[in-house]
C-alpha atoms as a PDB file:
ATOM      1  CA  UNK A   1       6.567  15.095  -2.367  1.00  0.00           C
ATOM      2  CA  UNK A   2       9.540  13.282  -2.027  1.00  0.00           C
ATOM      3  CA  UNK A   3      10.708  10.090  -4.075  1.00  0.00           C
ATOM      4  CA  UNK A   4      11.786   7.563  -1.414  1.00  0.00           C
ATOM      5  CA  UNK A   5      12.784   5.314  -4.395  1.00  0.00           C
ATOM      6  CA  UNK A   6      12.214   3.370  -7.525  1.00  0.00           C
ATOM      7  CA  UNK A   7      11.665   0.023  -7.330  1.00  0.00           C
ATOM      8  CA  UNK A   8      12.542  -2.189 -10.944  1.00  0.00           C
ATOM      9  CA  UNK A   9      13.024  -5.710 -11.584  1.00  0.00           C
ATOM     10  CA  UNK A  10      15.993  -6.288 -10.564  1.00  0.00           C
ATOM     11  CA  UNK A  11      15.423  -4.879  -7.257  1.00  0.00           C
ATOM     12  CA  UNK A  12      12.391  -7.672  -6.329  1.00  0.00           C
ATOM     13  CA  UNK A  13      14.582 -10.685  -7.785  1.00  0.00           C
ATOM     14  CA  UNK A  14      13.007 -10.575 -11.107  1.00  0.00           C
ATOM     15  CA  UNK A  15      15.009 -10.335 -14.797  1.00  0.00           C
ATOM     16  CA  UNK A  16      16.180  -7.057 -14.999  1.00  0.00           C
ATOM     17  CA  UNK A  17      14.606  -6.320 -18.684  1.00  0.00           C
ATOM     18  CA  UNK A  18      14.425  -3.039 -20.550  1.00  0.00           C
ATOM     19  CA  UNK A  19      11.142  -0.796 -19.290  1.00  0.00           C
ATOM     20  CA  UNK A  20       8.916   0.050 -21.568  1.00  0.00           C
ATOM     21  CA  UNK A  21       6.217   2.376 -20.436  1.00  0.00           C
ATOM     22  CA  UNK A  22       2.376   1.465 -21.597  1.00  0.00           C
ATOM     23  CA  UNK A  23       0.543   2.233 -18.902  1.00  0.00           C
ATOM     24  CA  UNK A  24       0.571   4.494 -15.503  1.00  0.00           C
ATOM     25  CA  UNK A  25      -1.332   4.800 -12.746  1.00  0.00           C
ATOM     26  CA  UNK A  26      -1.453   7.034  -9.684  1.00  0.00           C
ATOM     27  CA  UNK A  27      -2.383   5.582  -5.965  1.00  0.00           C
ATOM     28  CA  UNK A  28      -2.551   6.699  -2.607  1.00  0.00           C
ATOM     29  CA  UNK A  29      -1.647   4.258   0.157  1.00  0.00           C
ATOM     30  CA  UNK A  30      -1.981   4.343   3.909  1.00  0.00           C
ATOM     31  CA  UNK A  31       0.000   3.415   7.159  1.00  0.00           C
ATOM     32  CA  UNK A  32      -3.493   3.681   8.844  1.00  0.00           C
ATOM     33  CA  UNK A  33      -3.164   3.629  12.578  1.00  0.00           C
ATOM     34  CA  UNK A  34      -5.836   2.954  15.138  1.00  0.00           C
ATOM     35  CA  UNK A  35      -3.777   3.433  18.404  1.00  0.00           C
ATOM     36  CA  UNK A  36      -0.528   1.549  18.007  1.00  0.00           C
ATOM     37  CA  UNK A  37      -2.787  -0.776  15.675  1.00  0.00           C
ATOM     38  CA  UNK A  38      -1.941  -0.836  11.629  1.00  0.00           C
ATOM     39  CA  UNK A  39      -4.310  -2.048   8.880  1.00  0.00           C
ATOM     40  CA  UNK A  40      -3.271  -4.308   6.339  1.00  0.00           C
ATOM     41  CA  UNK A  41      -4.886  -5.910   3.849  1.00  0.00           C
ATOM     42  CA  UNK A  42      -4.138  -9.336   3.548  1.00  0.00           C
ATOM     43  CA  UNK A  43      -4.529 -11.499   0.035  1.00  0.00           C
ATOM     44  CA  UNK A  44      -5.023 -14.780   1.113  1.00  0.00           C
ATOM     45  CA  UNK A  45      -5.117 -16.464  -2.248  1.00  0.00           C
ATOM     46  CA  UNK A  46      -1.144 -15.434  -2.909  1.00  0.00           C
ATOM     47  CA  UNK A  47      -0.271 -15.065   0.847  1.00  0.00           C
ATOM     48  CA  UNK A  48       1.057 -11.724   1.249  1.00  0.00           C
ATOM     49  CA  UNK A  49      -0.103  -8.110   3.102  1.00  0.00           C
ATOM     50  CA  UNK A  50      -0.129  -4.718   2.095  1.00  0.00           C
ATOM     51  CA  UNK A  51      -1.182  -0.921   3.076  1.00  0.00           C
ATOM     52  CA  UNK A  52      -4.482  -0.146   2.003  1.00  0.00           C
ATOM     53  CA  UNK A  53      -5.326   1.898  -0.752  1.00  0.00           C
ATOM     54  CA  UNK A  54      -5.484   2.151  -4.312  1.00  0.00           C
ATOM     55  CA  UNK A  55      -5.647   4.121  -7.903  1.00  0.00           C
ATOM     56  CA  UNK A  56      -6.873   7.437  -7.993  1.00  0.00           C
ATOM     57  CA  UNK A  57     -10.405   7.431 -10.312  1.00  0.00           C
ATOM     58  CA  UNK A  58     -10.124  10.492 -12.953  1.00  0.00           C
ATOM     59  CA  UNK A  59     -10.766  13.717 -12.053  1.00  0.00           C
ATOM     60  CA  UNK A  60      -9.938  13.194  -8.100  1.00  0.00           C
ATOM     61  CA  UNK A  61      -7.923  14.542  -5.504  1.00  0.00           C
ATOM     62  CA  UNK A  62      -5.570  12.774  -3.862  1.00  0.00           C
ATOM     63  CA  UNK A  63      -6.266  12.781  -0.723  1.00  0.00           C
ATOM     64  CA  UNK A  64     -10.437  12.123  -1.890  1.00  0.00           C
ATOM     65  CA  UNK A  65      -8.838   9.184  -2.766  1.00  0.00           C
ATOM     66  CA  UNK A  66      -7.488   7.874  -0.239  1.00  0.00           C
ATOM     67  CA  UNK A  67     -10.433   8.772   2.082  1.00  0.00           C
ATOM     68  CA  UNK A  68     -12.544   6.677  -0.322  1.00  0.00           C
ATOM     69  CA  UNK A  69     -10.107   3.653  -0.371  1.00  0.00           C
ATOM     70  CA  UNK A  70      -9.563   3.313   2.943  1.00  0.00           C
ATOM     71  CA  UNK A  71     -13.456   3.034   3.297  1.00  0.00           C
ATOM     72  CA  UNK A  72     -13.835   0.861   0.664  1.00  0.00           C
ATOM     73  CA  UNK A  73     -10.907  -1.446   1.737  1.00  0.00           C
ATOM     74  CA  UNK A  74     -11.093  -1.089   5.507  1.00  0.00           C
ATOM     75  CA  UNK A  75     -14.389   0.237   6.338  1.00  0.00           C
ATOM     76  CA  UNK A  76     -12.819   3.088   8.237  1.00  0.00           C
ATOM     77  CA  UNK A  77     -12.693   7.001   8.381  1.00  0.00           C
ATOM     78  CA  UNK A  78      -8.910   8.778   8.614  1.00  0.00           C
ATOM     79  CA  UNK A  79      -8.032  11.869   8.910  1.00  0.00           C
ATOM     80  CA  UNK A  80      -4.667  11.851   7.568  1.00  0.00           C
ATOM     81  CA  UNK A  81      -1.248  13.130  10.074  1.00  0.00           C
ATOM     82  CA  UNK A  82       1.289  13.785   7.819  1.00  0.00           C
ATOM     83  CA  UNK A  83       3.146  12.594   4.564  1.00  0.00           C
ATOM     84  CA  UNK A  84       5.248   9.684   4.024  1.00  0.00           C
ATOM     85  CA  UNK A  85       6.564  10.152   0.478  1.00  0.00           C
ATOM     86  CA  UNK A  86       6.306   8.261  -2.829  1.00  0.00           C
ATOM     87  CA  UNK A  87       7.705   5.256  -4.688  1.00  0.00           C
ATOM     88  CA  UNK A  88       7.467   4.912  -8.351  1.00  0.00           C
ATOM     89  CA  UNK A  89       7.498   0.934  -9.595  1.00  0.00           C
ATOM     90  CA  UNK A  90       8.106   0.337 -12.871  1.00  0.00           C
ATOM     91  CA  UNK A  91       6.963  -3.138 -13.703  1.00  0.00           C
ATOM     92  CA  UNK A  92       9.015  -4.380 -17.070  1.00  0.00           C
ATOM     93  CA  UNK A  93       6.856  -7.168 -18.242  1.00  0.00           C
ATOM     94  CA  UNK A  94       3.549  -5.555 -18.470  1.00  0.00           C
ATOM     95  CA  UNK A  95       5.285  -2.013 -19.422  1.00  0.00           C
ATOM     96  CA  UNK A  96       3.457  -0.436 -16.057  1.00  0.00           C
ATOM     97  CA  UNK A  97       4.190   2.099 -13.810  1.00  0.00           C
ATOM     98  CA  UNK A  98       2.439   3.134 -10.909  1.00  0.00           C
ATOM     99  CA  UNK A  99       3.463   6.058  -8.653  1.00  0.00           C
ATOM    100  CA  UNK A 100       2.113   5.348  -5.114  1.00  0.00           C
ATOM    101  CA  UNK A 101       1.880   8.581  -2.646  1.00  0.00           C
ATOM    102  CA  UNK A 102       1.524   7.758   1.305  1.00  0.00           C
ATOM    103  CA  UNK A 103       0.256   8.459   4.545  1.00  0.00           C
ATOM    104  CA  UNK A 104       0.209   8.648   7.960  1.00  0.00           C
ATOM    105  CA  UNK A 105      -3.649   8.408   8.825  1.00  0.00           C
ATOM    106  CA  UNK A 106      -5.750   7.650  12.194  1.00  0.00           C
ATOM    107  CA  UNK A 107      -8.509   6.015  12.457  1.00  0.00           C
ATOM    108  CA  UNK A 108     -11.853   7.655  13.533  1.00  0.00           C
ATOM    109  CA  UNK A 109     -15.380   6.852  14.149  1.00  0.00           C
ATOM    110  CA  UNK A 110     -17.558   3.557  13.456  1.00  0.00           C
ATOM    111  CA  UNK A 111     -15.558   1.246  11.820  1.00  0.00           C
ATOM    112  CA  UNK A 112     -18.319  -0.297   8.702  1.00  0.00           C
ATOM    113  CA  UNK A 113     -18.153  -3.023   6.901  1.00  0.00           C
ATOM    114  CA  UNK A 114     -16.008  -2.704   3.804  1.00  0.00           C
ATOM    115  CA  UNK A 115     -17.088  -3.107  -0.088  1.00  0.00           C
ATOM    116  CA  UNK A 116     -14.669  -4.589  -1.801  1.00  0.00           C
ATOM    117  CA  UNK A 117     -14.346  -5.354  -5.403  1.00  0.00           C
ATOM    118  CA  UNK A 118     -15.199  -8.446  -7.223  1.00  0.00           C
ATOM    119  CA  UNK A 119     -10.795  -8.479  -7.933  1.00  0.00           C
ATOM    120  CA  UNK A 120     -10.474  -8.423  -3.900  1.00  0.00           C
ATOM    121  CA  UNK A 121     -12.867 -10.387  -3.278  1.00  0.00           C
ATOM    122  CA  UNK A 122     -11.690 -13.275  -5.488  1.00  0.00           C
ATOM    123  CA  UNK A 123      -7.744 -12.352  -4.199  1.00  0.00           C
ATOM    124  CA  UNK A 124      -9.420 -13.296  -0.824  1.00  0.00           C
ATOM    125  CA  UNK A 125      -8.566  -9.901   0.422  1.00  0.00           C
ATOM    126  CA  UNK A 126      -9.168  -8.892   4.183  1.00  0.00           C
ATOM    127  CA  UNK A 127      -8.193  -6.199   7.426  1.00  0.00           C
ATOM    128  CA  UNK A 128      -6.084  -7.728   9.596  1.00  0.00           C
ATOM    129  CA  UNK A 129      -4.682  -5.155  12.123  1.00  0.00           C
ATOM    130  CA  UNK A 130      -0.898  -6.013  13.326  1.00  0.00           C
ATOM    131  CA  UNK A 131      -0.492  -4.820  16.661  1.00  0.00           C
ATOM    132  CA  UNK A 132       2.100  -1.914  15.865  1.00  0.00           C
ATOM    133  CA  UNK A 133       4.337  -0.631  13.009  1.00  0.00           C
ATOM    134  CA  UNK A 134       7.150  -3.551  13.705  1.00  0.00           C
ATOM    135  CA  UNK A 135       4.819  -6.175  13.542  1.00  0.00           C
ATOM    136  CA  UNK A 136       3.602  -4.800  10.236  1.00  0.00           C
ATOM    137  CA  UNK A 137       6.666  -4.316   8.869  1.00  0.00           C
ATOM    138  CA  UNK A 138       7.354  -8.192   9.808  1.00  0.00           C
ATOM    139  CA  UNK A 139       4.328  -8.929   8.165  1.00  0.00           C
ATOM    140  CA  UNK A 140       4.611  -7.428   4.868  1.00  0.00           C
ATOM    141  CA  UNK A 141       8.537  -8.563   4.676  1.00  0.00           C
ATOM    142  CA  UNK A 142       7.472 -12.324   5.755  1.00  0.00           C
ATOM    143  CA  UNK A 143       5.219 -12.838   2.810  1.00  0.00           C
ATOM    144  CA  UNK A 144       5.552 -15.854   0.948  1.00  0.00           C
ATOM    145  CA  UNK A 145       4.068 -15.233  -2.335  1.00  0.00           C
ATOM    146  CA  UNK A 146       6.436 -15.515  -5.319  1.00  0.00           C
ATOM    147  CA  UNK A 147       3.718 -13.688  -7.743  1.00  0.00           C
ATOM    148  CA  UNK A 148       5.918 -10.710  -9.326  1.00  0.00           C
ATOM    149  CA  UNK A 149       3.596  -8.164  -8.062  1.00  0.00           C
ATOM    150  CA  UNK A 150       3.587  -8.832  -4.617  1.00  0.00           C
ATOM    151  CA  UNK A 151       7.420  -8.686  -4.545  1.00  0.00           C
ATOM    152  CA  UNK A 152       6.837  -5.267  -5.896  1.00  0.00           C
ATOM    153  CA  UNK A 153       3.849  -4.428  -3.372  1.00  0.00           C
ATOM    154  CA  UNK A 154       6.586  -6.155  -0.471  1.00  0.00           C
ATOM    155  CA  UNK A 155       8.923  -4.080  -1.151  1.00  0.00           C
ATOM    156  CA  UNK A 156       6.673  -0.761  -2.024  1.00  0.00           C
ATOM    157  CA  UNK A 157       4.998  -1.268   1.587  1.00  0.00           C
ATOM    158  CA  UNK A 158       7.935  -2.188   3.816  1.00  0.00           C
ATOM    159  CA  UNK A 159       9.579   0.926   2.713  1.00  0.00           C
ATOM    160  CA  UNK A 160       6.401   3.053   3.898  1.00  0.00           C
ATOM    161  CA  UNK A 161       6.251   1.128   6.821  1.00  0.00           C
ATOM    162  CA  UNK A 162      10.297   2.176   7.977  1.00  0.00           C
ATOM    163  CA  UNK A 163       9.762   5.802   6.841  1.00  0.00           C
ATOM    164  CA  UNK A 164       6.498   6.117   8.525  1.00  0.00           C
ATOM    165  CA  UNK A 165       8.429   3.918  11.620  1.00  0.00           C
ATOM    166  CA  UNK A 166      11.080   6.400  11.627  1.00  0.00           C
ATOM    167  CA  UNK A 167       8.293   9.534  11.416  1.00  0.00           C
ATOM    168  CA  UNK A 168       6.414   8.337  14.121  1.00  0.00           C
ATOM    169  CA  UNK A 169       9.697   8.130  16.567  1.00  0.00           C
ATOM    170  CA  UNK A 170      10.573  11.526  15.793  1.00  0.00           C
ATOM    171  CA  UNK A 171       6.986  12.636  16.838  1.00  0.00           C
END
């Protein structure tokens, strides 16, 4: 799959200090569609959005994965359209790295009500569907939150969200 980039310190505004590696994790993300609609997730306790999805549990597929976050996150079914690529973050204080693979999914069936985790739950974590790609893209970018992850997560997701832009013009 192709590496759109790596994202470091420096490249989110924080002190560009030497990486480390302690721990890695693997996630698949969505750019999940429901017509022209896109699901975020919004964190309401930092104030900032980002694609569903999350870590891949030992021992699963990738794509398992991401069927079973996007349930879990958004209460909704996906078959997924195509590949995005992947973006590796390497986050210098806490020695982490986390390689994030994405898709292009739709939507399908009864949407359910989604189980989030007692972490979401207390981040204050919700779907909220922005009406199209732009006005996701707009949302992730116009976060507020200062919180060092979420600049990584900003700038993770708004580079999905212009590939997947791009992908879905060419279509």
């Amino acid at each position: 799959m192709n590496v759109l980039k790596t994202i470091r310190n420096r490249d989110v505004g924080l002190p560009a200090l030497d990486f480390v590696l302690r721990k890695e994790r693997f996630a698949a993300r969505a750019v999940l569609l429901m017509g022209e609609k896109v699901a975020l997730m919004y964190g309401s306790t930092d104030n900032y959005y980002k694609l569903p999805g999350g870590g891949i549990e030992d021992g699963e597929e990738l794509e398992d994965a991401l069927a079973r976050e996007l349930l879990e996150e958004t209460g909704c079914e996906a078959t997924v359209e195509m590949e995005i690529g992947q973006i590796i973050e390497e986050r210098a204080e806490e020695g982490f790295r986390q390689v994030s693979v994405a898709y292009i999914a739709k939507q399908f069936g009864d949407i359910v009500t989604p189980t989030l985790t007692e972490k979401e739950i207390a981040a204050g974590f919700e779907v909220r569907w922005a009406d199209s790609v732009d006005r996701a893209i707009e949302l992730v970018d116009g976060a507020t939150s200062e919180n060092g992850g979420s600049k990584f997560m900003r700038e993770r997701d708004g580079t999905f969200l212009r590939v997947a832009r791009e992908l879905l013009s060419e279509q």
